[in-house]
Protein backbone atom coordinates (compact mmCIF):
# COMPACT_ATOMS: atom_id res chain seq x y z
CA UNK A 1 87.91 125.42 69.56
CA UNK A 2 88.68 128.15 71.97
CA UNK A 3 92.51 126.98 72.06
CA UNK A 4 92.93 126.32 75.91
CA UNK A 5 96.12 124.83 75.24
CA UNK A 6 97.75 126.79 72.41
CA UNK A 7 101.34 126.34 73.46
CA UNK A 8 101.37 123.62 75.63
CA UNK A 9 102.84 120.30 75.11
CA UNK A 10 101.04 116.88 76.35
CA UNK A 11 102.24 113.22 76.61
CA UNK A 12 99.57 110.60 76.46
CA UNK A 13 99.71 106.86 76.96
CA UNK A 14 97.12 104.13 75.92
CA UNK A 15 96.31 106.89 73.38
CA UNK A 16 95.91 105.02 70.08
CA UNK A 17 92.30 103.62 70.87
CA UNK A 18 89.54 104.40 73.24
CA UNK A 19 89.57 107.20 75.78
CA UNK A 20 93.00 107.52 75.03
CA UNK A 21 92.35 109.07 71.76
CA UNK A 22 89.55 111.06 71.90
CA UNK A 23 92.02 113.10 74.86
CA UNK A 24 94.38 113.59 72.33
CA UNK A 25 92.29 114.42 69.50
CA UNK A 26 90.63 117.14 71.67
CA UNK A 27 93.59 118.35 73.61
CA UNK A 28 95.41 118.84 69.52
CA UNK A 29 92.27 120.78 68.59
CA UNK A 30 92.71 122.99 71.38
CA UNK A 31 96.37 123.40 70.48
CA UNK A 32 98.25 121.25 72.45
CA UNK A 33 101.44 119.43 70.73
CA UNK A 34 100.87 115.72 71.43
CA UNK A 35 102.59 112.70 71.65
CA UNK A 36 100.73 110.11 70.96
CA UNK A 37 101.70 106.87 72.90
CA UNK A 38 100.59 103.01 72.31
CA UNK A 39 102.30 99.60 72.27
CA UNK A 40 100.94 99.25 68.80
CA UNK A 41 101.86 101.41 66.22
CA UNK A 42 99.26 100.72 63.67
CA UNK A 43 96.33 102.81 65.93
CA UNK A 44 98.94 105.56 67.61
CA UNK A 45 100.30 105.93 63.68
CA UNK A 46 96.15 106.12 62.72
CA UNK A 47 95.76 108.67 65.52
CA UNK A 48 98.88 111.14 64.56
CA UNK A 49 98.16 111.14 60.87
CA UNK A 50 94.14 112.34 61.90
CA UNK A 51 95.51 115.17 64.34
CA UNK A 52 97.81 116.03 61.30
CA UNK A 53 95.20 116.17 58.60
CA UNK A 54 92.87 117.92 60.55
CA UNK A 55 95.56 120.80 61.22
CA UNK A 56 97.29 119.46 64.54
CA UNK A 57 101.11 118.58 65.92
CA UNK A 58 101.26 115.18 67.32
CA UNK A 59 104.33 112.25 67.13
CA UNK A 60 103.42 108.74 67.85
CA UNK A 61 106.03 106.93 69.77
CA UNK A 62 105.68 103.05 70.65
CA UNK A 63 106.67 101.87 74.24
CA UNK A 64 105.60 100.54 77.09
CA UNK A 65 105.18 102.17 80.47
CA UNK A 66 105.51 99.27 82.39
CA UNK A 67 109.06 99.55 82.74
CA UNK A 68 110.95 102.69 83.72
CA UNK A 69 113.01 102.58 80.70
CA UNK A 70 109.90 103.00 78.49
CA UNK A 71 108.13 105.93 80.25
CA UNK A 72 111.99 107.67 80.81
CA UNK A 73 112.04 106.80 76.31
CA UNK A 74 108.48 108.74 76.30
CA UNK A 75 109.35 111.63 78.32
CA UNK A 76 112.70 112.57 76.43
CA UNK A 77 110.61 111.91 72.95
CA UNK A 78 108.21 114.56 74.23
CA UNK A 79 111.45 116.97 75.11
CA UNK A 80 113.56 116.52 71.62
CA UNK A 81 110.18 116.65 69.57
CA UNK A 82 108.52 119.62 70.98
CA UNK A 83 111.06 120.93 73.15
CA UNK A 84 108.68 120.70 76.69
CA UNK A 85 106.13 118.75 78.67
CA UNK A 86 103.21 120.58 80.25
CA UNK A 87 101.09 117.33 80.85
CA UNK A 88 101.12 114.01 81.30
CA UNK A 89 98.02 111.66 81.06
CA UNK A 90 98.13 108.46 82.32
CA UNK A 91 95.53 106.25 80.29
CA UNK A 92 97.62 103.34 79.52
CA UNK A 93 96.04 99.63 80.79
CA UNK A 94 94.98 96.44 80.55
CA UNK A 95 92.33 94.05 82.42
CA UNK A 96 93.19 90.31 83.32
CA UNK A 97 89.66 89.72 85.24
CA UNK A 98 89.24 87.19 87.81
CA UNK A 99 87.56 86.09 90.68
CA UNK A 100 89.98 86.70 93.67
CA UNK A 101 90.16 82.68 94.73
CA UNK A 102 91.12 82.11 91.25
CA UNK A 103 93.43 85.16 90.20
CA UNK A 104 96.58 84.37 89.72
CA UNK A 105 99.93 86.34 90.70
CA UNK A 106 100.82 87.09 86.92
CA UNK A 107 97.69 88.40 86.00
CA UNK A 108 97.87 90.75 89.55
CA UNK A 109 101.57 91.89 88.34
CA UNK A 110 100.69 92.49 84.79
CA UNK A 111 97.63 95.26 85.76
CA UNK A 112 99.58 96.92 88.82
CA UNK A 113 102.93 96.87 86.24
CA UNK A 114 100.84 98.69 83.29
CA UNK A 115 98.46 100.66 85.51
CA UNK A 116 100.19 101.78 88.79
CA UNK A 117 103.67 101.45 88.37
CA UNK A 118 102.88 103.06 84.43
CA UNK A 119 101.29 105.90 86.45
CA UNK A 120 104.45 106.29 88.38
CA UNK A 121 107.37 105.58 86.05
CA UNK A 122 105.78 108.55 83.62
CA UNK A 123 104.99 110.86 86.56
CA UNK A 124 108.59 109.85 87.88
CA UNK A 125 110.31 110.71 84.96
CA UNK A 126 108.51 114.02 83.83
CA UNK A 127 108.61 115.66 87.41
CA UNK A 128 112.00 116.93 87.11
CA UNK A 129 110.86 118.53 83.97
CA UNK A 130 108.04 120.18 85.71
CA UNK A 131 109.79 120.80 88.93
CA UNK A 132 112.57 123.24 86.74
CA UNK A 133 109.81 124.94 84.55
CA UNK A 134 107.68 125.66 87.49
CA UNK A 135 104.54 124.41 86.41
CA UNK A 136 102.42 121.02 84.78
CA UNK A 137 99.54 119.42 85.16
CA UNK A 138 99.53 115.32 85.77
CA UNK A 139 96.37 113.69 85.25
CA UNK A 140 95.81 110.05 86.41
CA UNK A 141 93.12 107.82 85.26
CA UNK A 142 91.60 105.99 88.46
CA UNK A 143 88.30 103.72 88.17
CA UNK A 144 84.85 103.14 89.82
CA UNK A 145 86.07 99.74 90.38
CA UNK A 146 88.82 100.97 92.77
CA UNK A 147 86.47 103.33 94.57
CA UNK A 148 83.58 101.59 94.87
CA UNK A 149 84.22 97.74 94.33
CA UNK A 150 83.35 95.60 91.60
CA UNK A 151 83.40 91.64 90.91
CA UNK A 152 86.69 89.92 89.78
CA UNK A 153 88.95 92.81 89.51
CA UNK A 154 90.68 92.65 92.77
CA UNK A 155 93.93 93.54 90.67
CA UNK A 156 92.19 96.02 88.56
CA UNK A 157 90.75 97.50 91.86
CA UNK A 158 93.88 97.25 93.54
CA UNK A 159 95.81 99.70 90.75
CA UNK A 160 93.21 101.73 90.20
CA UNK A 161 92.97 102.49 94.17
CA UNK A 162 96.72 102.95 94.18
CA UNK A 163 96.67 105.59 91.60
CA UNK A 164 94.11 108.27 93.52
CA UNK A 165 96.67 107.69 96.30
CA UNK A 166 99.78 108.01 94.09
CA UNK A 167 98.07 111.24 92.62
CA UNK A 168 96.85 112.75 95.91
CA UNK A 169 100.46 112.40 97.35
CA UNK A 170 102.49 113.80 93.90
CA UNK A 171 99.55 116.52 94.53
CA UNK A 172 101.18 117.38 97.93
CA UNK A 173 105.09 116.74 97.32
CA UNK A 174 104.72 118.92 93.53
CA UNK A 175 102.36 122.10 94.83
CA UNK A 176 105.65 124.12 95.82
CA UNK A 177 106.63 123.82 92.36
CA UNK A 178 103.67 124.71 90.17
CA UNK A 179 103.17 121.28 89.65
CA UNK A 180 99.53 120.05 89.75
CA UNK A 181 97.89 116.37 89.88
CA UNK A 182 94.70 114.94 89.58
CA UNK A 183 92.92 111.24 89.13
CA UNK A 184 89.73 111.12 86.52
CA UNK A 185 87.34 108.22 86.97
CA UNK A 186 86.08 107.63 83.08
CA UNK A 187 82.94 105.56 82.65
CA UNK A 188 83.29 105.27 79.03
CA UNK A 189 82.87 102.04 76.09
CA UNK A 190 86.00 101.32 75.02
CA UNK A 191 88.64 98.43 74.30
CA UNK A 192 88.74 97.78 77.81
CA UNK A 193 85.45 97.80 78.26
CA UNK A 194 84.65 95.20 75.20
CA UNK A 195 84.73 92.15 77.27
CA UNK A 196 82.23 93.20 79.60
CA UNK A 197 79.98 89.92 80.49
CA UNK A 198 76.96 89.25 78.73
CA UNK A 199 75.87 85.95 79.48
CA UNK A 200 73.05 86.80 81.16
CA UNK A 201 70.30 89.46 80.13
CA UNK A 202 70.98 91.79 82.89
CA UNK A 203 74.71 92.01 82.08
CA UNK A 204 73.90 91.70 78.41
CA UNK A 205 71.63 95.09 79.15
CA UNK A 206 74.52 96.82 81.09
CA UNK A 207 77.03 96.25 78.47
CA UNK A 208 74.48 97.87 75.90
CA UNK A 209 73.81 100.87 77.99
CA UNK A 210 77.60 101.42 79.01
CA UNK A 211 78.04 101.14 74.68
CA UNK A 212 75.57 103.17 73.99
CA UNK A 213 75.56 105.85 76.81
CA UNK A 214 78.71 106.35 77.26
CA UNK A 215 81.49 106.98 74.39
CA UNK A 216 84.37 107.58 75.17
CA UNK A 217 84.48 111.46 73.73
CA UNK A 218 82.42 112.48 76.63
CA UNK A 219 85.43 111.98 78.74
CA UNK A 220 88.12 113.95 76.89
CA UNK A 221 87.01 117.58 77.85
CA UNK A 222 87.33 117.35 81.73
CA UNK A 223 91.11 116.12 80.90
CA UNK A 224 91.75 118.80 78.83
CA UNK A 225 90.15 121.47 80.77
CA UNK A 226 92.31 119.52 83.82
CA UNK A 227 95.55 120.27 81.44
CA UNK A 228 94.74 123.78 81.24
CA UNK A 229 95.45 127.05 83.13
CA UNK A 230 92.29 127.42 83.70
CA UNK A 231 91.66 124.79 86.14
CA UNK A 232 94.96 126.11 87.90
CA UNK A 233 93.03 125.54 91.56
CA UNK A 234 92.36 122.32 91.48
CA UNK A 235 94.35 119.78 92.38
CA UNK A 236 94.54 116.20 94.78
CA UNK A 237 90.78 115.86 93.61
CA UNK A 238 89.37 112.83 91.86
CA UNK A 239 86.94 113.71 89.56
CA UNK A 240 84.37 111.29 87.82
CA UNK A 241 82.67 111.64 84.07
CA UNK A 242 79.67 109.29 83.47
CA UNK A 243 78.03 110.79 79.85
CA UNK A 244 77.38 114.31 80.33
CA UNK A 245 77.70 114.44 84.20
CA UNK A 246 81.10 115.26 86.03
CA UNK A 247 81.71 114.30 89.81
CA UNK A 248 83.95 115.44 92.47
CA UNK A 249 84.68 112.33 94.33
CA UNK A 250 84.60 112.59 98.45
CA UNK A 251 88.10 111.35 99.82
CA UNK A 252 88.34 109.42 102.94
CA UNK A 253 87.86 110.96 106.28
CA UNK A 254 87.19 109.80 109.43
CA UNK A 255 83.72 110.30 110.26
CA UNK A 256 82.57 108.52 113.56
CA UNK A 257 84.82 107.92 116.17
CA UNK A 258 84.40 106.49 119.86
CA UNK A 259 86.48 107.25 122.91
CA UNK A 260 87.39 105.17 126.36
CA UNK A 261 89.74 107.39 128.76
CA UNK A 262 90.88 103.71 130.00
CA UNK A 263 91.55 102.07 126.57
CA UNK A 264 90.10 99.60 124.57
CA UNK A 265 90.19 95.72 125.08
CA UNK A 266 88.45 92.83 122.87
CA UNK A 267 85.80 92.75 125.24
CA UNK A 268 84.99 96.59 125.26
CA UNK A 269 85.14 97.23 121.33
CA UNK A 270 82.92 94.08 120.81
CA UNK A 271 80.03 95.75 123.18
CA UNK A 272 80.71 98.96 121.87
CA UNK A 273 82.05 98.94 118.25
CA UNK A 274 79.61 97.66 116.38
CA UNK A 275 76.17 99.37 117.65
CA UNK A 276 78.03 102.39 117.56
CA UNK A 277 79.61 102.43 113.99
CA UNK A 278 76.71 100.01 112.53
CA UNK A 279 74.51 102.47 110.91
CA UNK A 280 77.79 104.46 109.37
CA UNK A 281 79.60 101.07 107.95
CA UNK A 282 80.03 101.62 104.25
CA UNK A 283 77.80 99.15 102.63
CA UNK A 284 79.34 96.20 99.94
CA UNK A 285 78.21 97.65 96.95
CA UNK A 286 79.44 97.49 93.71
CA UNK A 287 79.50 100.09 90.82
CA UNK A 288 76.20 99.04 89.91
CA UNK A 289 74.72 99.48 93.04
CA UNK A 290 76.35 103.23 93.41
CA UNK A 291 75.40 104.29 89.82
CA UNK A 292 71.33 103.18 89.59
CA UNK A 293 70.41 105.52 87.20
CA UNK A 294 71.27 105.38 83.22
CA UNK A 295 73.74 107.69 82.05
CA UNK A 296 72.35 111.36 80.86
């Protein structure tokens, strides 16, 4: 390893499985100090004493960051153990699938809790940090089903939606400060991904393509690169990895617009709207529909 981020120090969440873990094996091997985070200390314990053996500096510290109290716990671990905090990377979550007539309020607060407000209570409490040092590097972990669409995840959607926003505007409040942000879309098999439906052959075959295809390593070097100087231009972007491809993500913009010097009524926009926005509507697709092609 080329050791990127010799000297830095990174705070990850969710990091004890999954994506979450491959990030913080990578970003130790390229000499980041890590604290490892999970709600479970069996695989964050697992994922510490691998970093260790294998020559690394990583602390695993159980909370949860969807309470403020647990991400402000995480931030001032990172501080007494290492002594700074050059990155955070939000990967903590959780999916409580639904369709939206039968979602319930629970399951909506429980994703938005771990996922959005996570995002923020961690971003929250390390900005300070960053704000005195002059520099940092938050990275946010958006989702496909956000910015796209997908079936029965109107909460998962909803979060992961909220999150490119969150990031985009943290971009724009931290730049005076050296303080950069940026979302990452992962299509990667993980924990999360385990339940994907397979009770019928088509969904069956997705689920063995998105195992197969896509591990979750592939994911981990556009974080780390993300957490290093050297991507020191970039920020407010949402970027996407799907196997060995990496996206920049397009960011809403207007992009037709009609005019009437005397205003608009009911009457006008439904004679006028529609033939002249019709062929530029964005069409209901779903993540599917977007991504055709297998992963390569």
């Amino acid at each position: 390893m080329s050791g990127h981020l010799q000297g830095k120090v990174a705070l990850i969440t969710g990091a004890g499985r999954g994506i979450g873990r491959e990030i913080a094996i990578l970003m130790a091997k390229e000499g980041a100090r890590v604290l490892v985070n999970d709600t479970d200390d069996q695989p964050a314990g697992e994922v510490v004493e691998f970093i260790t053996r294998n020559g690394g500096e990583a602390k695993g510290c159980v909370e949860s960051v969807a309470n403020i109290d647990g991400a402000q716990r995480l931030v001032s671990t990172a501080v007494r153990e290492f002594g700074r905090l050059d990155c955070v990377v939000n990967n903590a979550g959780i999916l409580r699938d639904a369709i939206f007539h039968k979602l319930t309020t629970e399951d909506f607060d429980a994703v938005l809790k771990v996922h959005l407000y996570g995002s923020f209570y961690i971003s929250r409490a390390a900005a300070p940090l960053m704000k005195e040092q002059g520099s940092g590097s938050m990275i946010h972990m958006t989702s496909t089903s956000g910015l796209i669409g997908n079936l029965g995840q109107a909460n998962y959607s909803a979060a992961k939606l909220g999150i490119a926003g969150l990031s985009r505007s943290i971009a724009i409040d931290m730049k005076r400060f050296g303080v950069r942000s940026n979302a990452v879309s992962p299509a990667a098999w993980s924990r999360m991904t385990n339940n994907l439906p397979t009770d019928t052959p088509a969904k069956a075959a997705l689920a063995e393509q998105v195992k197969k295809g896509l591990p979750p390593e592939k994911v981990a070097p556009l974080v780390a690169f993300l957490a290093s100087d050297a991507s020191a231009d970039i920020t407010g972007q949402i970027l996407g990895v799907r196997g060995n491809e990496v996206f920049l993500y397009s960011q809403p913009r207007p992009i037709r617009s009609i005019h009437r010097s005397e205003g608009w009524t009911v009457d006008t926009l439904s004679k006028q709207l529609t033939p002249a926005f019709k062929a530029s509507l964005t069409p209901l697709e779903t993540i599917g529909d977007v991504f055709s092609w297998d992963p390569i």
